[in-house]
C-alpha atoms as a PDB file:
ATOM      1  CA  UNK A   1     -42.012  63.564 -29.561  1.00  0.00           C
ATOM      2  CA  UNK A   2     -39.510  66.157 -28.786  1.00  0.00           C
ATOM      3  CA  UNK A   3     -41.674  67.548 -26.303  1.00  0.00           C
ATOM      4  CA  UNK A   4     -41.551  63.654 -24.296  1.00  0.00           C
ATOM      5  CA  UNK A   5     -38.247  63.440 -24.982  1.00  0.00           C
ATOM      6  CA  UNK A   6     -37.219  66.662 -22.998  1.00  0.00           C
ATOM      7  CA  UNK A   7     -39.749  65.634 -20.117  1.00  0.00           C
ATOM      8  CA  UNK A   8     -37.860  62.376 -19.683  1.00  0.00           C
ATOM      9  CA  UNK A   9     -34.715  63.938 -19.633  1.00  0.00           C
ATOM     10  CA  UNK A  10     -36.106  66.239 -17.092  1.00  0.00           C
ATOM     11  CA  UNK A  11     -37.491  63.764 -15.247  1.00  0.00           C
ATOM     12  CA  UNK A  12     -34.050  61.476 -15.276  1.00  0.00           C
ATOM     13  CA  UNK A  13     -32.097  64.507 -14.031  1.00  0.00           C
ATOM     14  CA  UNK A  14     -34.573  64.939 -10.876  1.00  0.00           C
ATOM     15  CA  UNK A  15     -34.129  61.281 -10.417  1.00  0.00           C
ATOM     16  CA  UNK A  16     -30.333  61.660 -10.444  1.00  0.00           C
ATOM     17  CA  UNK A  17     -30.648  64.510  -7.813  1.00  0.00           C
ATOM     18  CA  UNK A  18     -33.051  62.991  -5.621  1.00  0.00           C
ATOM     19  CA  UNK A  19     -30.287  60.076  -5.517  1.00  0.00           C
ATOM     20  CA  UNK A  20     -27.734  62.068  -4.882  1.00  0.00           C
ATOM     21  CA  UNK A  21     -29.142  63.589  -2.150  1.00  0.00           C
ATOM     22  CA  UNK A  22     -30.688  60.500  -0.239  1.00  0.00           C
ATOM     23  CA  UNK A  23     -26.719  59.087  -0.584  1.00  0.00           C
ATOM     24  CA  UNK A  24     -25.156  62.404   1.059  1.00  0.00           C
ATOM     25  CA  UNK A  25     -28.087  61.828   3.847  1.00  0.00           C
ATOM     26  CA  UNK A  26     -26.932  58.377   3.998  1.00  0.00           C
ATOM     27  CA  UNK A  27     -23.068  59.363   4.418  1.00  0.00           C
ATOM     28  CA  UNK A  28     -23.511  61.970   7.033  1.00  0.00           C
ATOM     29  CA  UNK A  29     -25.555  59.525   9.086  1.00  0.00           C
ATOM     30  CA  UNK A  30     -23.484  56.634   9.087  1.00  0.00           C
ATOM     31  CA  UNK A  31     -20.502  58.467   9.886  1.00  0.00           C
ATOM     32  CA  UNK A  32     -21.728  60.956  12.576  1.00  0.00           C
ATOM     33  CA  UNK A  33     -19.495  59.142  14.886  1.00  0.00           C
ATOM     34  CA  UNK A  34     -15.398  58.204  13.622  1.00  0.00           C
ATOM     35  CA  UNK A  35     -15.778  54.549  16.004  1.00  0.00           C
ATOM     36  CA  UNK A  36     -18.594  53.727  14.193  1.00  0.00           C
ATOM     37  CA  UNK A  37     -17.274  50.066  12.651  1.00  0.00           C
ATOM     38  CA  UNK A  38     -19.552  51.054   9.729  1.00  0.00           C
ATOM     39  CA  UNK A  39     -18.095  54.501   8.916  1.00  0.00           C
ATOM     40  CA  UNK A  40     -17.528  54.763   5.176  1.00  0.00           C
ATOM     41  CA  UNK A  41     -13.809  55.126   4.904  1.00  0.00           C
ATOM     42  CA  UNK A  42     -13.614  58.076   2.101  1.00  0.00           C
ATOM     43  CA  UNK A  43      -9.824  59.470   3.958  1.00  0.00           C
ATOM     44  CA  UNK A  44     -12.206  62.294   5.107  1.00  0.00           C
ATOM     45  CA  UNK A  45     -15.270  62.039   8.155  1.00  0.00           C
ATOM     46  CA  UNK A  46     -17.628  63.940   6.054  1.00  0.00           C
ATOM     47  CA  UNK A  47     -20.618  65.438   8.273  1.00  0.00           C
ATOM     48  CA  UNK A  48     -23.825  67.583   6.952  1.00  0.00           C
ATOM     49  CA  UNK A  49     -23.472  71.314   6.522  1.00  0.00           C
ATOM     50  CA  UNK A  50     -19.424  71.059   8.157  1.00  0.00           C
ATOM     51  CA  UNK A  51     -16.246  71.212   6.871  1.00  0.00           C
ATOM     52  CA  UNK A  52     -15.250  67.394   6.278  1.00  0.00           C
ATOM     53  CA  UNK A  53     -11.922  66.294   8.828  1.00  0.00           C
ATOM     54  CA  UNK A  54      -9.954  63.695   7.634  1.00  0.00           C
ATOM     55  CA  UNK A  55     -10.406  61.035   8.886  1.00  0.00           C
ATOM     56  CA  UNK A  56      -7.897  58.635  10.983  1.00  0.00           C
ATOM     57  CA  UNK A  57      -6.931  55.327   9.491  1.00  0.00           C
ATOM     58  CA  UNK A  58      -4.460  53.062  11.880  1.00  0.00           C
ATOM     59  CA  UNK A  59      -2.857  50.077   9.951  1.00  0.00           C
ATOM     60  CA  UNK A  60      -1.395  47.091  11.084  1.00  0.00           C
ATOM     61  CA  UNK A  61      -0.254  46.131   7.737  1.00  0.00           C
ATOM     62  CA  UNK A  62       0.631  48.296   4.783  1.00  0.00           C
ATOM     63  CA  UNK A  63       1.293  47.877   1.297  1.00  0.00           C
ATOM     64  CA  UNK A  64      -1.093  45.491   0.557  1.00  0.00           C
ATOM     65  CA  UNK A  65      -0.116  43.009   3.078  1.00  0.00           C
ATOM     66  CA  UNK A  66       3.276  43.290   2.421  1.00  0.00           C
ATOM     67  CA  UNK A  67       4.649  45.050   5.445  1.00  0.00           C
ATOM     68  CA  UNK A  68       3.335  43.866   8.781  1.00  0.00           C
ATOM     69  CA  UNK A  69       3.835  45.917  11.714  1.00  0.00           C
ATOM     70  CA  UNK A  70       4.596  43.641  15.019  1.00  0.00           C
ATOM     71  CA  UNK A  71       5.227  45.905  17.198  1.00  0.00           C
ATOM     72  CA  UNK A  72       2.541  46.649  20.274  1.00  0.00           C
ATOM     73  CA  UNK A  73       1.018  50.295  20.334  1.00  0.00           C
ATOM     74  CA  UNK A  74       1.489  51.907  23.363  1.00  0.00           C
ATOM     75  CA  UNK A  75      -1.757  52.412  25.649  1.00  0.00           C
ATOM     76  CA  UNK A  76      -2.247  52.812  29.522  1.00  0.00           C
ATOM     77  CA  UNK A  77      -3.780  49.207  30.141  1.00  0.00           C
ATOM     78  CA  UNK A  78      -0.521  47.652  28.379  1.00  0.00           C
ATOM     79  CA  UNK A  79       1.067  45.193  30.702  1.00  0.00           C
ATOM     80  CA  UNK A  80       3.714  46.416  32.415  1.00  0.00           C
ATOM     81  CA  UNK A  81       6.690  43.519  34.436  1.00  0.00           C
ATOM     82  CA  UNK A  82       5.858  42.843  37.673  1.00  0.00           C
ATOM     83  CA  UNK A  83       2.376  45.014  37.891  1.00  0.00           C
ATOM     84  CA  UNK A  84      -1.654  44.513  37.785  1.00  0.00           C
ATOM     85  CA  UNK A  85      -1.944  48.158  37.304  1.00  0.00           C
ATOM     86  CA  UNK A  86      -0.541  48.212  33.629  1.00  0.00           C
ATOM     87  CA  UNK A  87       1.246  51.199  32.434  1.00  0.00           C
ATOM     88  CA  UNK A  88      -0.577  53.723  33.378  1.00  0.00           C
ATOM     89  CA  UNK A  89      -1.155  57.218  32.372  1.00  0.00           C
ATOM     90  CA  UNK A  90       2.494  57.609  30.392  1.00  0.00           C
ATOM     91  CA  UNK A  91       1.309  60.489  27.642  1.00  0.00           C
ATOM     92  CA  UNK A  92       0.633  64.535  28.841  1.00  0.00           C
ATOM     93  CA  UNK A  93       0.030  67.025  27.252  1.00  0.00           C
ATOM     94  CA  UNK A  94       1.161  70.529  28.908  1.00  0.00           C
ATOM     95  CA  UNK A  95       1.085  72.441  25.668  1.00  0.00           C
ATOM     96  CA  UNK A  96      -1.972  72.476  23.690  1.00  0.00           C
ATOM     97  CA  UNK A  97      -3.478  74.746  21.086  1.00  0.00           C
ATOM     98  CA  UNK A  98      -6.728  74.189  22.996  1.00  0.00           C
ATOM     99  CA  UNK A  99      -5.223  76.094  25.905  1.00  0.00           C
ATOM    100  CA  UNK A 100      -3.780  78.896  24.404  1.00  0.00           C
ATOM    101  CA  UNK A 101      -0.219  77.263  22.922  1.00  0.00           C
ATOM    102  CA  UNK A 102       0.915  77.623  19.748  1.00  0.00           C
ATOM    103  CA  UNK A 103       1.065  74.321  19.125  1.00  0.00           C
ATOM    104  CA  UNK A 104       0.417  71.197  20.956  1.00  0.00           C
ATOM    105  CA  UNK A 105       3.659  69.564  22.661  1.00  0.00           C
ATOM    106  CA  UNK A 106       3.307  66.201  24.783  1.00  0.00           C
ATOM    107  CA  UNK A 107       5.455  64.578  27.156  1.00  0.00           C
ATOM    108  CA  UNK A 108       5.882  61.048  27.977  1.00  0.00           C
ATOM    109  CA  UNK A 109       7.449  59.456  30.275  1.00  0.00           C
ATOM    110  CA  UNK A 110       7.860  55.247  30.611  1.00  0.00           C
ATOM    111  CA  UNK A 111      10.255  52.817  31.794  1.00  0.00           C
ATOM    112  CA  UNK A 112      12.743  51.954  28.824  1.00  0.00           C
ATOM    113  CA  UNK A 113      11.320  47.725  28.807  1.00  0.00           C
ATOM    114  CA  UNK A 114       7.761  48.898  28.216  1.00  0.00           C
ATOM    115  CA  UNK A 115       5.927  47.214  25.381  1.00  0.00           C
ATOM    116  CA  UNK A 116       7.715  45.988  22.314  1.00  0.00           C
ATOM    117  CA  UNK A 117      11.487  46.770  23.552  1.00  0.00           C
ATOM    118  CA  UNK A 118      14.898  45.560  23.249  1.00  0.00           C
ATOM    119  CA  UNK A 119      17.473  44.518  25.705  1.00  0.00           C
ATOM    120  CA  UNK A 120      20.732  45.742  25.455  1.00  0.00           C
ATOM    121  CA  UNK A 121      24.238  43.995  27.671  1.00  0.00           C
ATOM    122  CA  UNK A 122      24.252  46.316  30.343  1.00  0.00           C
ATOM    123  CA  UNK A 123      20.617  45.232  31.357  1.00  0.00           C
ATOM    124  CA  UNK A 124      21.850  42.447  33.448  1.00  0.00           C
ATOM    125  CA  UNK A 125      25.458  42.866  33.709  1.00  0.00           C
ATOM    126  CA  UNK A 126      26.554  45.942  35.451  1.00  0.00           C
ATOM    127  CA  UNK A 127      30.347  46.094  34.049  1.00  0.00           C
ATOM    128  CA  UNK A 128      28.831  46.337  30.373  1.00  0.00           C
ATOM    129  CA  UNK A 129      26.477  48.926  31.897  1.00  0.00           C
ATOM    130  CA  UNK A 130      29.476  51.093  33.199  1.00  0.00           C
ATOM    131  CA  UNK A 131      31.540  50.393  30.298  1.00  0.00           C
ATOM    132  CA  UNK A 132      28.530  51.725  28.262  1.00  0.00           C
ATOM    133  CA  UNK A 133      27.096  49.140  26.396  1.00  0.00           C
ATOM    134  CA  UNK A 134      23.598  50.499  25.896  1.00  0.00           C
ATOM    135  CA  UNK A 135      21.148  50.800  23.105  1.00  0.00           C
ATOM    136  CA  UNK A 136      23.470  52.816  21.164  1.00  0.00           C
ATOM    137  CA  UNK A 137      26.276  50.706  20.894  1.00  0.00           C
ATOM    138  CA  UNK A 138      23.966  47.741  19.630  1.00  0.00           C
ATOM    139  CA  UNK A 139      24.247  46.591  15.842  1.00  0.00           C
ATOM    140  CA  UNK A 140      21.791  47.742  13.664  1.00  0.00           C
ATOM    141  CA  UNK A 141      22.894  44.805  10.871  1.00  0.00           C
ATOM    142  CA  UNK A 142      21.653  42.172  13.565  1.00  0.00           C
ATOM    143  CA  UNK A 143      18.217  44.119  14.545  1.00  0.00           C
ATOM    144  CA  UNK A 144      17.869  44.267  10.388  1.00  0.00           C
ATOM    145  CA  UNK A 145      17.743  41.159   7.848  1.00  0.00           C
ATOM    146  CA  UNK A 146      16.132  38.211   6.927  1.00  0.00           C
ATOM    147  CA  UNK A 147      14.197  36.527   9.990  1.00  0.00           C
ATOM    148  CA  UNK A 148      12.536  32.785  10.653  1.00  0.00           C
ATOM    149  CA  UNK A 149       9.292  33.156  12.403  1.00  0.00           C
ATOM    150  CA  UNK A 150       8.875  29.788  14.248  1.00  0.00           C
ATOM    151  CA  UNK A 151       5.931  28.153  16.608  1.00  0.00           C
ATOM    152  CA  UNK A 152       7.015  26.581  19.847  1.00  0.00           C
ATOM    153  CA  UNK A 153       5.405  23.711  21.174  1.00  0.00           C
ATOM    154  CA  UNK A 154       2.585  25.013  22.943  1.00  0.00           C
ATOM    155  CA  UNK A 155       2.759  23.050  26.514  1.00  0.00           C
ATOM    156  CA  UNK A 156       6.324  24.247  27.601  1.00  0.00           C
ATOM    157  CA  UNK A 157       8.975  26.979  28.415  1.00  0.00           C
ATOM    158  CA  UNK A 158      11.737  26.985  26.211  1.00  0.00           C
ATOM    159  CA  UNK A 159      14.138  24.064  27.301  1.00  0.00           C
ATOM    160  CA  UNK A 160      17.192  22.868  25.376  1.00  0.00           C
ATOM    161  CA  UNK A 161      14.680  20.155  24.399  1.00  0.00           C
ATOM    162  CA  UNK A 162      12.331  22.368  22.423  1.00  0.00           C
ATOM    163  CA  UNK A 163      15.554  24.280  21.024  1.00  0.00           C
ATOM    164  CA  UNK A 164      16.764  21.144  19.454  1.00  0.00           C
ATOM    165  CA  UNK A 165      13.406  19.652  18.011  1.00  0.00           C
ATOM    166  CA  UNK A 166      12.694  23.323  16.187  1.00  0.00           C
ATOM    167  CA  UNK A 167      15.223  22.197  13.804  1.00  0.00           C
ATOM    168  CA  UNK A 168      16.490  25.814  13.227  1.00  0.00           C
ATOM    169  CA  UNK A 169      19.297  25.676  10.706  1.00  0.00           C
ATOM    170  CA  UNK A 170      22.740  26.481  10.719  1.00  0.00           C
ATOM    171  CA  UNK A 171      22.771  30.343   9.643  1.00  0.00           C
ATOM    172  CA  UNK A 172      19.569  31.394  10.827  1.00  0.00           C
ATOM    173  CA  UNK A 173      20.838  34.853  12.130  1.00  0.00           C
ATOM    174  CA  UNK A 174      17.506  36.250  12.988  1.00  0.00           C
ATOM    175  CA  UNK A 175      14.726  33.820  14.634  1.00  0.00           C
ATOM    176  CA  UNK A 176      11.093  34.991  16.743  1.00  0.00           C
ATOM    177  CA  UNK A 177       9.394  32.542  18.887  1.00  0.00           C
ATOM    178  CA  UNK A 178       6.210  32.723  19.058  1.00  0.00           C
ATOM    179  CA  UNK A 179       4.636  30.985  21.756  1.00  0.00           C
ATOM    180  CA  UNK A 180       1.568  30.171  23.828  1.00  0.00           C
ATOM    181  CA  UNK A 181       2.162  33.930  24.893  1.00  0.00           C
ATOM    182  CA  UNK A 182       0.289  34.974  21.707  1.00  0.00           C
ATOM    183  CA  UNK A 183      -2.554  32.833  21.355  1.00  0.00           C
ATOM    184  CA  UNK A 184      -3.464  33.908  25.447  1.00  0.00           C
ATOM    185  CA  UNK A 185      -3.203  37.155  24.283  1.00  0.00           C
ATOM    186  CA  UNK A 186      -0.834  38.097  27.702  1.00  0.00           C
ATOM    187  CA  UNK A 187       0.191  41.275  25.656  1.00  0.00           C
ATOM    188  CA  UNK A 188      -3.463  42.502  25.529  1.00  0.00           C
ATOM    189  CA  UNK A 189      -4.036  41.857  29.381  1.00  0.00           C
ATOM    190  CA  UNK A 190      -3.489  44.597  31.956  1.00  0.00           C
ATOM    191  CA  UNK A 191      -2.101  42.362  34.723  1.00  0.00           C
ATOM    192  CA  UNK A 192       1.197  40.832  34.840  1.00  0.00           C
ATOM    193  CA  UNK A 193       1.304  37.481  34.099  1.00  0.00           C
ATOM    194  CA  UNK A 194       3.821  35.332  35.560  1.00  0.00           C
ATOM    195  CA  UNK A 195       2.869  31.909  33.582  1.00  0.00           C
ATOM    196  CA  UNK A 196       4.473  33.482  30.451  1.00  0.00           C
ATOM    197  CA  UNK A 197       6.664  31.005  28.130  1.00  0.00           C
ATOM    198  CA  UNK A 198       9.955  32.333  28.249  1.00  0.00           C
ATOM    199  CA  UNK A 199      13.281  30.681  27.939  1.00  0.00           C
ATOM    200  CA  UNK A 200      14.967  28.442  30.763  1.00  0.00           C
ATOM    201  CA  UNK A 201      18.726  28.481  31.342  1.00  0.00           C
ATOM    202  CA  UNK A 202      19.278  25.312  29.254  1.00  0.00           C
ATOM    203  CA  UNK A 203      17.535  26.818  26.525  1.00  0.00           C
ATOM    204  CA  UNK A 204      18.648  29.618  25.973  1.00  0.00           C
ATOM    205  CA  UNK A 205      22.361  28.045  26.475  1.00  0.00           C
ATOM    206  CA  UNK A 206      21.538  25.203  23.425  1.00  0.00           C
ATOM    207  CA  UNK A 207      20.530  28.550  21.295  1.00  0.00           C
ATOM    208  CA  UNK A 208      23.813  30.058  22.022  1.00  0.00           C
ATOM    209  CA  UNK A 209      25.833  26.903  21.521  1.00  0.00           C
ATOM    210  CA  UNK A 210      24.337  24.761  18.684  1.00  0.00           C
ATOM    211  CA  UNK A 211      23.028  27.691  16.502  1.00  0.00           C
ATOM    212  CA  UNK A 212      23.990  30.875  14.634  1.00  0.00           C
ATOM    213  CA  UNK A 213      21.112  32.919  16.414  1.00  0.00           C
ATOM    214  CA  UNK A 214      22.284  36.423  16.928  1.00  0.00           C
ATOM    215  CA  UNK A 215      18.686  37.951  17.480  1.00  0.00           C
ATOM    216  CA  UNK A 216      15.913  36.022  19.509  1.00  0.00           C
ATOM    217  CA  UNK A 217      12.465  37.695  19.788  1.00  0.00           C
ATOM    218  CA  UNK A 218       9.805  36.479  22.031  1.00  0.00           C
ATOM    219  CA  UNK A 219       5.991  37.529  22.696  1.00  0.00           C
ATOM    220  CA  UNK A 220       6.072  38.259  26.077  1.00  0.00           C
ATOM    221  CA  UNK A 221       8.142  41.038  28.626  1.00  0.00           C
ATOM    222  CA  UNK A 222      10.764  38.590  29.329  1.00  0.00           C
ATOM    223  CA  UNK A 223      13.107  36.387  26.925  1.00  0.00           C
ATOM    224  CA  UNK A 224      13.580  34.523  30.239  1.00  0.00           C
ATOM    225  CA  UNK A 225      10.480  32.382  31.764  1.00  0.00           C
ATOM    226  CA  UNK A 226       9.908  33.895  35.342  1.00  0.00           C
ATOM    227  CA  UNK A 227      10.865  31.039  37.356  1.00  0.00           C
ATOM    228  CA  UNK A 228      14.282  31.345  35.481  1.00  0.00           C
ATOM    229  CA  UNK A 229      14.478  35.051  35.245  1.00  0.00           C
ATOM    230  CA  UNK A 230      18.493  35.718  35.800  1.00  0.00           C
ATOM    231  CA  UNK A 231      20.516  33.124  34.284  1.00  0.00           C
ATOM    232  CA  UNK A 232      19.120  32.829  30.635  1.00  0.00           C
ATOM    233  CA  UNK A 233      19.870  36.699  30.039  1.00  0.00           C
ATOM    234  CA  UNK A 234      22.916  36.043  31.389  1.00  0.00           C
ATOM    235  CA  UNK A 235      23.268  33.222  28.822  1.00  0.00           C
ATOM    236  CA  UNK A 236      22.304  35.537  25.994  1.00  0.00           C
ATOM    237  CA  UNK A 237      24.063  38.605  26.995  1.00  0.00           C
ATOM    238  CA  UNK A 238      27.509  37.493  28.371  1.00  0.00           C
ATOM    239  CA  UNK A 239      28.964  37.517  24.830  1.00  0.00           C
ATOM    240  CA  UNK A 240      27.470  40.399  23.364  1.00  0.00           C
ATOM    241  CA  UNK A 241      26.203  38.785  20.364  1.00  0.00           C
ATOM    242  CA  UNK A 242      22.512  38.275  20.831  1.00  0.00           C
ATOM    243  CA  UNK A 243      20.613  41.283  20.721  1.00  0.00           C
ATOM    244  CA  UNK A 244      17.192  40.246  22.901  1.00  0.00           C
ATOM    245  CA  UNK A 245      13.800  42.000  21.472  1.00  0.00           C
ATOM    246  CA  UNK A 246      10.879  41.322  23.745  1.00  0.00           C
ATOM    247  CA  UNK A 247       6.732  41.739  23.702  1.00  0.00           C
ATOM    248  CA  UNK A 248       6.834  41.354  20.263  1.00  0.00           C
ATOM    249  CA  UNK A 249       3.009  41.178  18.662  1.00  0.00           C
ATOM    250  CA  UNK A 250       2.833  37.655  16.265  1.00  0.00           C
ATOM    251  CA  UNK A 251      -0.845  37.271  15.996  1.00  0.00           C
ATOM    252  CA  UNK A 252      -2.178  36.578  12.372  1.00  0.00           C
ATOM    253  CA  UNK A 253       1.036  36.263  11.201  1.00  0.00           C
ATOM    254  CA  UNK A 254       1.827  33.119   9.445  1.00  0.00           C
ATOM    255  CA  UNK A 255       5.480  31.249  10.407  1.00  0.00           C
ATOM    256  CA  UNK A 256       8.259  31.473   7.686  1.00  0.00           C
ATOM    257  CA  UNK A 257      10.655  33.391   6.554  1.00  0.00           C
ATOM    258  CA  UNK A 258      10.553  37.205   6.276  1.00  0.00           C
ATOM    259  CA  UNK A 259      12.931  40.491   6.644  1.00  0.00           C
ATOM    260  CA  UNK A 260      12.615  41.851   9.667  1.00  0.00           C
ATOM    261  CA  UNK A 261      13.472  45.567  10.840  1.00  0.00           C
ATOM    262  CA  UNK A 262      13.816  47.029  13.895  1.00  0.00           C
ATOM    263  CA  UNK A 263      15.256  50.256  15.115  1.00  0.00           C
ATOM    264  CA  UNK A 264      15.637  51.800  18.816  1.00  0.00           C
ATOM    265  CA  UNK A 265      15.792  54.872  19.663  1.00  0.00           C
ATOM    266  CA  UNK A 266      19.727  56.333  20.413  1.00  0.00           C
ATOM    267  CA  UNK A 267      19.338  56.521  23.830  1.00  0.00           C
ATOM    268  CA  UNK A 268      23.150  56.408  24.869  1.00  0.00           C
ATOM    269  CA  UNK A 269      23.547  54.981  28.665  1.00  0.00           C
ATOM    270  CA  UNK A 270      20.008  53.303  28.405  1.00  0.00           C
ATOM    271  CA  UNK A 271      20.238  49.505  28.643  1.00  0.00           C
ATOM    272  CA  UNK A 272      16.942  48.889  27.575  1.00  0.00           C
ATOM    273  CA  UNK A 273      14.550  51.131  24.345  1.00  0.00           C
ATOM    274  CA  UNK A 274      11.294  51.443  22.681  1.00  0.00           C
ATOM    275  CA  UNK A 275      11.266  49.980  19.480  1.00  0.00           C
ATOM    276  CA  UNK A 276       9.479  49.524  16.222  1.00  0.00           C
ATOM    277  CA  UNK A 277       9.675  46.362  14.542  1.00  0.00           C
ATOM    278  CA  UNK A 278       8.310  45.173  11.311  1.00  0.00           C
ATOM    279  CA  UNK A 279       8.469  42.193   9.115  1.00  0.00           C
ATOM    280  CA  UNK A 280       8.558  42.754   5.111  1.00  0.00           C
ATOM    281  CA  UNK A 281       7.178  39.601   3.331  1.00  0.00           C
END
């Protein structure tokens, strides 16, 4: 009996081994490649007989769904106002490790209303601009606080009409439109598009009028649609009180009420900046 005993043992611990090797075989095949959409996602990309890398993991939402990034990554095919070439190449990288460097140091270089960005006074009026009303001077209490994500009727620009049947309440500070924009994915399409929804001059003069809107965010490269591109920035702007933040990315997210925060970079005597934006449920 003892003699069985110890043979099954034996003969459990093979089968334990034999298992354990058929799932490393398993691992290193299935993630010989980091795109693969079936790559185990262990932190690390673990390959036979190498020293295991870790392993890139890019998030569009964090802490469990909590914090939701809106905010477009930056990429050479990204739409770019008034091109069908996109962005371009905007990323080098003179310094790398590869080459000899001690360390790797890129360079970038972009026009200031590329991607998710925000509009500051001086971007339409040139007195603000000399008087330095830039990026720097903007409040940070506006571009942070609680937010109403809203639909717009789908069929329309954004007329004084659509303002007024969106119902947005007296002291709603902080308000993002999210349009047709989104759901034809403009954001994701190298080449210009001038059909965006935007705001018309009536629109955005309602907003500024009949409601206590102080940041409007839009889903597209303009606030303004492009058949009205002057006068509603120069509706929105004229006062300094409504900070504009534009290409902002709404898809999946559901309409309601949320914190928003967004930062730009300090770029003093820049009238428009980069910016990260994210909404905290």
């Amino acid at each position: 009996m003892a003699s069985a005993s110890a043979e099954s043992k034996s003969l459990t611990y093979l089968l334990f081994l034999l298992l354990r090797a058929l799932s490393f075989a398993v691992l290193c095949s299935s993630s010989a490649h980091p795109a693969y959409d079936d790559a185990p996602s262990f932190g690390v990309a673990a390959t036979c007989g190498a020293k295991a890398e870790p392993k890139v993991l890019r998030r569009e939402e964090y802490a469990g769904g909590r914090i939701i990034d809106i905010t477009h990554y930056y990429r050479a095919d990204m739409p770019s106002f008034e091109s069908d070439e996109g962005v371009g190449q905007f990323l080098w990288l003179p310094k790398s490790m590869k080459n000899g460097s001690l360390s790797n140091n890129s360079e970038m270089k972009l026009p200031s209303h590329t991607g998710t960005h925000v509009d500051a006074p001086g971007h339409f009026f040139q007195h603000y601009f000399e008087a330095g009303f830039d990026v720097d001077s903007l409040d940070l209490e506006v571009l942070n606080g609680p937010a109403l994500l809203v639909d717009v009727p789908r069929d329309k620009n954004i007329t004084a009409e659509v303002m007024e049947s969106l119902h947005i309440p007296r002291g709603v500070r902080r308000v993002l439109f999210r349009t047709l924009n989104t759901d034809r994915k403009l954001m994701w399409k190298k080449e210009f598009d001038t059909s965006y929804v935007g705001f018309t001059k009536d629109g955005a003069e309602w907003l500024v009028d009949n409601t206590d809107i102080k940041l409007v965010g839009i889903d597209y490269l303009s606030v303004a649609a492009y058949d009205d591109l002057v006068f509603p920035h120069l509706a929105f702007l004229e006062n300094r009180e409504v900070i504009l933040v534009e290409a902002l990315k709404l898809e999946n997210v559901e309409a309601g009420i949320y914190s928003v925060h967004c930062l730009t970079l300090r770029l003093r005597g820049a009238e428009g900046s980069p910016i990260r934006c994210i909404l905290i449920k």
